[in-house]
N, C-alpha and C. Protein backbone atom coordinates (compact mmCIF):
# COMPACT_ATOMS: atom_id res chain seq x y z
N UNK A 1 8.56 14.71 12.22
CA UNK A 1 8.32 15.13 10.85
C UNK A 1 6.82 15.07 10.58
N UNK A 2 6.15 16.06 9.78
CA UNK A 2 4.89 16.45 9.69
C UNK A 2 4.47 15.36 8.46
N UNK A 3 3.25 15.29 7.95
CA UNK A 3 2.75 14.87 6.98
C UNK A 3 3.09 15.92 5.70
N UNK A 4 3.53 15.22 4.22
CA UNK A 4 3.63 16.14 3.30
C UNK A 4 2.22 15.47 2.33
N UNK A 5 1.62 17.25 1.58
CA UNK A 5 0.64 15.66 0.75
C UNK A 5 0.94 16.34 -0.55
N UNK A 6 0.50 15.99 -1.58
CA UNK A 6 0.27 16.45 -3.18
C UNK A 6 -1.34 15.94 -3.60
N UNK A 7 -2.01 17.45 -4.67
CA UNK A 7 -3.03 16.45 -5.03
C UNK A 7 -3.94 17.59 -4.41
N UNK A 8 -5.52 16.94 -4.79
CA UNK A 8 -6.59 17.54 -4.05
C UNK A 8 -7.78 16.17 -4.30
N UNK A 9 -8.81 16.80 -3.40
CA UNK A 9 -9.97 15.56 -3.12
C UNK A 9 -11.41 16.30 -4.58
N UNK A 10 -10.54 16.80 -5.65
CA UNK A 10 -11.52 17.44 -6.86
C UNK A 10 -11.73 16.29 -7.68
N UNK A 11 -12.78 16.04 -8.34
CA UNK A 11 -12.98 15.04 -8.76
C UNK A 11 -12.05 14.80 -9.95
N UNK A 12 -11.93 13.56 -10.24
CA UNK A 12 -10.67 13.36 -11.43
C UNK A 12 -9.44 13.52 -10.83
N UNK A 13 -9.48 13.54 -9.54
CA UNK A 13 -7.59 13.96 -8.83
C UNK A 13 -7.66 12.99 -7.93
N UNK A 14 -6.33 13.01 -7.14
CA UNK A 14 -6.20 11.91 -6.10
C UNK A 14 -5.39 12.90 -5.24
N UNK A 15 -5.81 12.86 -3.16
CA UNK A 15 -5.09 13.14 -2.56
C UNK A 15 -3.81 12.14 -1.97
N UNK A 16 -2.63 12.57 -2.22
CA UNK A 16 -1.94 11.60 -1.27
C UNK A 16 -1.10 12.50 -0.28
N UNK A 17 -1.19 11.64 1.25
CA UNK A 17 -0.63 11.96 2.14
C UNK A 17 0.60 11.32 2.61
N UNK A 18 1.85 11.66 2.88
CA UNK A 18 2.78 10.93 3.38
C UNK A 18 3.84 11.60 4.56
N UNK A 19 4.53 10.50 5.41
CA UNK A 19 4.41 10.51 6.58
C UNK A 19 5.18 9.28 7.60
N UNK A 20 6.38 9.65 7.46
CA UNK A 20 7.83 8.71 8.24
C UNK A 20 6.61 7.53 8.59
N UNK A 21 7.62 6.37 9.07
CA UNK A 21 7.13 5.40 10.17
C UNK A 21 8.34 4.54 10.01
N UNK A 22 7.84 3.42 11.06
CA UNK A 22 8.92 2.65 11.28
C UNK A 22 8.84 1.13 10.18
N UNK A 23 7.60 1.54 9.58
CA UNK A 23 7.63 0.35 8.47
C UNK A 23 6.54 0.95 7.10
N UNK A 24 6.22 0.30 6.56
CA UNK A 24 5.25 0.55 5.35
C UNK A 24 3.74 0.47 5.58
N UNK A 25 2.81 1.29 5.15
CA UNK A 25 1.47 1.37 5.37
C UNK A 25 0.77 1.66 4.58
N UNK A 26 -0.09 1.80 3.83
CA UNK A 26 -0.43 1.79 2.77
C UNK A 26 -2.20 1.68 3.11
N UNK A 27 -2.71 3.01 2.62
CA UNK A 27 -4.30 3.29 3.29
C UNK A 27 -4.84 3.66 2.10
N UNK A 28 -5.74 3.12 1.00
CA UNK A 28 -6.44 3.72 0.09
C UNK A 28 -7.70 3.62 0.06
N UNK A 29 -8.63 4.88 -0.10
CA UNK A 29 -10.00 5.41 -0.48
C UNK A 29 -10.22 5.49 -1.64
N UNK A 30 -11.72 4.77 -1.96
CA UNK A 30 -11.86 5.18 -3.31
C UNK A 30 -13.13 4.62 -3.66
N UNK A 31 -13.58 5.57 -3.92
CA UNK A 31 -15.46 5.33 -4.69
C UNK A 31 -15.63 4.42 -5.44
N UNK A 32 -14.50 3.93 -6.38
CA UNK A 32 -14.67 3.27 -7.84
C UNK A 32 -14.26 1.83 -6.94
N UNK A 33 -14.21 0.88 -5.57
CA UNK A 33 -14.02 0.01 -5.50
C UNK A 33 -12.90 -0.49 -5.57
N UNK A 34 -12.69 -2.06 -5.19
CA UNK A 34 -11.27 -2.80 -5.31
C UNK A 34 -10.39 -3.01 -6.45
N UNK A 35 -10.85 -2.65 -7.47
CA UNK A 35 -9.96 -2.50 -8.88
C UNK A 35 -9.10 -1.41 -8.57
N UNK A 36 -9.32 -0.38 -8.45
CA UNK A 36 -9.17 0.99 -8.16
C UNK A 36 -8.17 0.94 -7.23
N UNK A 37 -8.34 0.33 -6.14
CA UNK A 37 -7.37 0.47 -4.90
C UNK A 37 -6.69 -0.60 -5.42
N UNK A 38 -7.01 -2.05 -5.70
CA UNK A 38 -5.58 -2.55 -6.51
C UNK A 38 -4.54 -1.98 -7.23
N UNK A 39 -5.25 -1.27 -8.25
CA UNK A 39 -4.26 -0.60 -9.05
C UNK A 39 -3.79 0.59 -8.48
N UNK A 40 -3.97 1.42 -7.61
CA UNK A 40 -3.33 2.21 -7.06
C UNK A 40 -1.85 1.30 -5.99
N UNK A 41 -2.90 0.39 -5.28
CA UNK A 41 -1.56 -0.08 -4.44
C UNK A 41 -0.61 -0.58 -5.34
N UNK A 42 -0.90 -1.26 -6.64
CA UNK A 42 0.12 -1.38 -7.58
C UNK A 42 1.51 -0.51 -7.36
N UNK A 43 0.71 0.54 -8.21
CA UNK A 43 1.60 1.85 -8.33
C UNK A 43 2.44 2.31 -7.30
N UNK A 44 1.53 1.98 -6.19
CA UNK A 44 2.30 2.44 -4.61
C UNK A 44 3.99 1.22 -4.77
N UNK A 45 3.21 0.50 -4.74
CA UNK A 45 4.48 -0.58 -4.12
C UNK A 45 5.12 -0.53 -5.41
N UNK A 46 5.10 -0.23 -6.85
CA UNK A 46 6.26 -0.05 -7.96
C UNK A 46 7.28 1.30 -7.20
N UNK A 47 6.53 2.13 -6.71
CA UNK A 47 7.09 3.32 -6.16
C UNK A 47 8.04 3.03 -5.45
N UNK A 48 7.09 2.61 -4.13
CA UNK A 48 8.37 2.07 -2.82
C UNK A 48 9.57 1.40 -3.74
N UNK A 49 9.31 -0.01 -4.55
CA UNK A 49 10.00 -0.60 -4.67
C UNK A 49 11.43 0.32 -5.76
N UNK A 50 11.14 1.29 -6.07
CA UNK A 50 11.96 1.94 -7.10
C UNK A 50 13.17 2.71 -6.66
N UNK A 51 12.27 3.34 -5.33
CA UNK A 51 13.02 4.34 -4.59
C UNK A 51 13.50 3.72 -3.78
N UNK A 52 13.12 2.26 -3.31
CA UNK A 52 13.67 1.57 -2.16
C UNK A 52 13.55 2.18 -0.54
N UNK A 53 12.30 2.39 -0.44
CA UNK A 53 11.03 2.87 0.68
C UNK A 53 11.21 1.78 1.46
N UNK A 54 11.29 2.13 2.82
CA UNK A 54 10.32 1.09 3.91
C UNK A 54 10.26 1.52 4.91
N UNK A 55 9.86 3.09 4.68
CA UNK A 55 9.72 3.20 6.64
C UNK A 55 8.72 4.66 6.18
N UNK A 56 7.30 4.21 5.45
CA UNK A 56 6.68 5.30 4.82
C UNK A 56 5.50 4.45 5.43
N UNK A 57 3.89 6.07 5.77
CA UNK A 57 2.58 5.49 5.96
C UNK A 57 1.78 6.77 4.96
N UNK A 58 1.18 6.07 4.01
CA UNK A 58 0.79 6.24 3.58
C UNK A 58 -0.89 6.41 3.38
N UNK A 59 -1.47 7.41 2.96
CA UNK A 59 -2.82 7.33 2.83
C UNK A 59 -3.03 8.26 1.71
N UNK A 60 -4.26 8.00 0.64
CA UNK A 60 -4.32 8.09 -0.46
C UNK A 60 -5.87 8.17 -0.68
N UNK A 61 -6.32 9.15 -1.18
CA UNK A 61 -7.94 9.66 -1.29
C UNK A 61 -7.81 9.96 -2.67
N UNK A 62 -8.24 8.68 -3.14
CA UNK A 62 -8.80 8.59 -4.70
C UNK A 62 -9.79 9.16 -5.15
N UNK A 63 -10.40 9.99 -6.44
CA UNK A 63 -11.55 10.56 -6.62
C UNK A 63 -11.50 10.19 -8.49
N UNK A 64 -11.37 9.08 -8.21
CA UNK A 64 -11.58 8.55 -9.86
C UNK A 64 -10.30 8.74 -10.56
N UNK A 65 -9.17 9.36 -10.09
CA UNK A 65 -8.14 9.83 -10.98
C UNK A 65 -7.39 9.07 -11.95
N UNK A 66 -7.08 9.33 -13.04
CA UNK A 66 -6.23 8.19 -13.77
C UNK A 66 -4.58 7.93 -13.28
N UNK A 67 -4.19 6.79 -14.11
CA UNK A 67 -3.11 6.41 -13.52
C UNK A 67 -1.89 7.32 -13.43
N UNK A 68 -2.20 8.40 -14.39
CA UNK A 68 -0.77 9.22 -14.81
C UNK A 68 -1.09 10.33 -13.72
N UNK A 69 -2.18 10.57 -13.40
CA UNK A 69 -2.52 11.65 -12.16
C UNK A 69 -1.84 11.20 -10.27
N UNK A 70 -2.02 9.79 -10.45
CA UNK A 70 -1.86 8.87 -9.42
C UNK A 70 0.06 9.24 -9.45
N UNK A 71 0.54 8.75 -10.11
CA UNK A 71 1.50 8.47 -10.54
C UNK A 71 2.48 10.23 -10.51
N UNK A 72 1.74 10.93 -10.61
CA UNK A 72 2.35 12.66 -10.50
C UNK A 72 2.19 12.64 -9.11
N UNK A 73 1.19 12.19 -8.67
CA UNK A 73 0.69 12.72 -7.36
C UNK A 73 1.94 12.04 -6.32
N UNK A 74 2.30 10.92 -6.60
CA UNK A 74 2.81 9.89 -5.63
C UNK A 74 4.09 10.76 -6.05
N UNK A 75 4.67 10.79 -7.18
CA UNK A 75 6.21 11.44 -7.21
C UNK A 75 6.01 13.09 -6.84
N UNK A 76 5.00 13.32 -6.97
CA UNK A 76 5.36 14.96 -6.28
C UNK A 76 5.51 14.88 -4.22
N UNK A 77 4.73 13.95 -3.53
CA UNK A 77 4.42 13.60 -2.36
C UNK A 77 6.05 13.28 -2.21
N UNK A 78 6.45 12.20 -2.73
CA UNK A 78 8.15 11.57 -2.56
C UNK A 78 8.78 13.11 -2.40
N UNK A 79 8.80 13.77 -3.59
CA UNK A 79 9.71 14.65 -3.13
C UNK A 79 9.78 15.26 -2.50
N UNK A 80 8.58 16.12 -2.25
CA UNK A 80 8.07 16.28 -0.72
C UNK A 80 8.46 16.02 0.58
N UNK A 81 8.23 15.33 0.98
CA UNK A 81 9.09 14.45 1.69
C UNK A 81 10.20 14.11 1.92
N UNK A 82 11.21 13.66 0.69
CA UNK A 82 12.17 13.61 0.97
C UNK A 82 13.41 15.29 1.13
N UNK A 83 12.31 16.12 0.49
CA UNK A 83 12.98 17.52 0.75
C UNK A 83 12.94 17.89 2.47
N UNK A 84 11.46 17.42 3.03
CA UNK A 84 11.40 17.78 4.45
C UNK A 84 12.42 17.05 5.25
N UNK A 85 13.29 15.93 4.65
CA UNK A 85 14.25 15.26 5.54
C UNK A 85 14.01 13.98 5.95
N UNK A 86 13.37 13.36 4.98
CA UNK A 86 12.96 11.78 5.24
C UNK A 86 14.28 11.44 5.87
N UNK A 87 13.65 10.00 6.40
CA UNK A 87 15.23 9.70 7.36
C UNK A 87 15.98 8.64 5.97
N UNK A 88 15.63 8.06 4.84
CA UNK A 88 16.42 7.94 3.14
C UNK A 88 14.99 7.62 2.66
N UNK A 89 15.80 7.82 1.38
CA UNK A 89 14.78 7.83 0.15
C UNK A 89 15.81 7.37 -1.41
């Protein structure tokens, strides 16, 4: 299974990439520092934990975006994904 992503690297947006594995991974970029990637991995792991994820690798190219952009981006990527045939979601 290929990588699905949502998103672009335009400023004010966030890319996310996602991408089977045999456990959880979780890769974030981001100009604005460790606040930034805290609160994104936040969001990440409310995600996993919602949908009940654990066999996702993740990578995520922040460009300042707010949380509700983050937050579109990550549920458009899920579906994504789980349309290409995740092995559950």
């Amino acid at each position: 299974m290929s990588a699905v992503n949502a998103g672009s690297q335009l400023s004010g947006d966030v890319l996310v990439e996602i991408r089977s594995s045999s456990s959880v991974s979780v890769r974030v970029i981001s100009p604005l520092g460790d606040q930034a990637e805290r609160l994104i991995r936040e969001l990440v792991n409310e995600t996993l934990t919602q949908r009940g994820i654990d066999n996702v690798r993740i990578k995520i190219l922040d460009n300042a975006a707010s949380e509700w952009a983050v937050r579109a981006r990550l549920a458009t990527a899920f579906r994504r994904w789980r349309e290409q045939g995740a092995p559950h979601d």
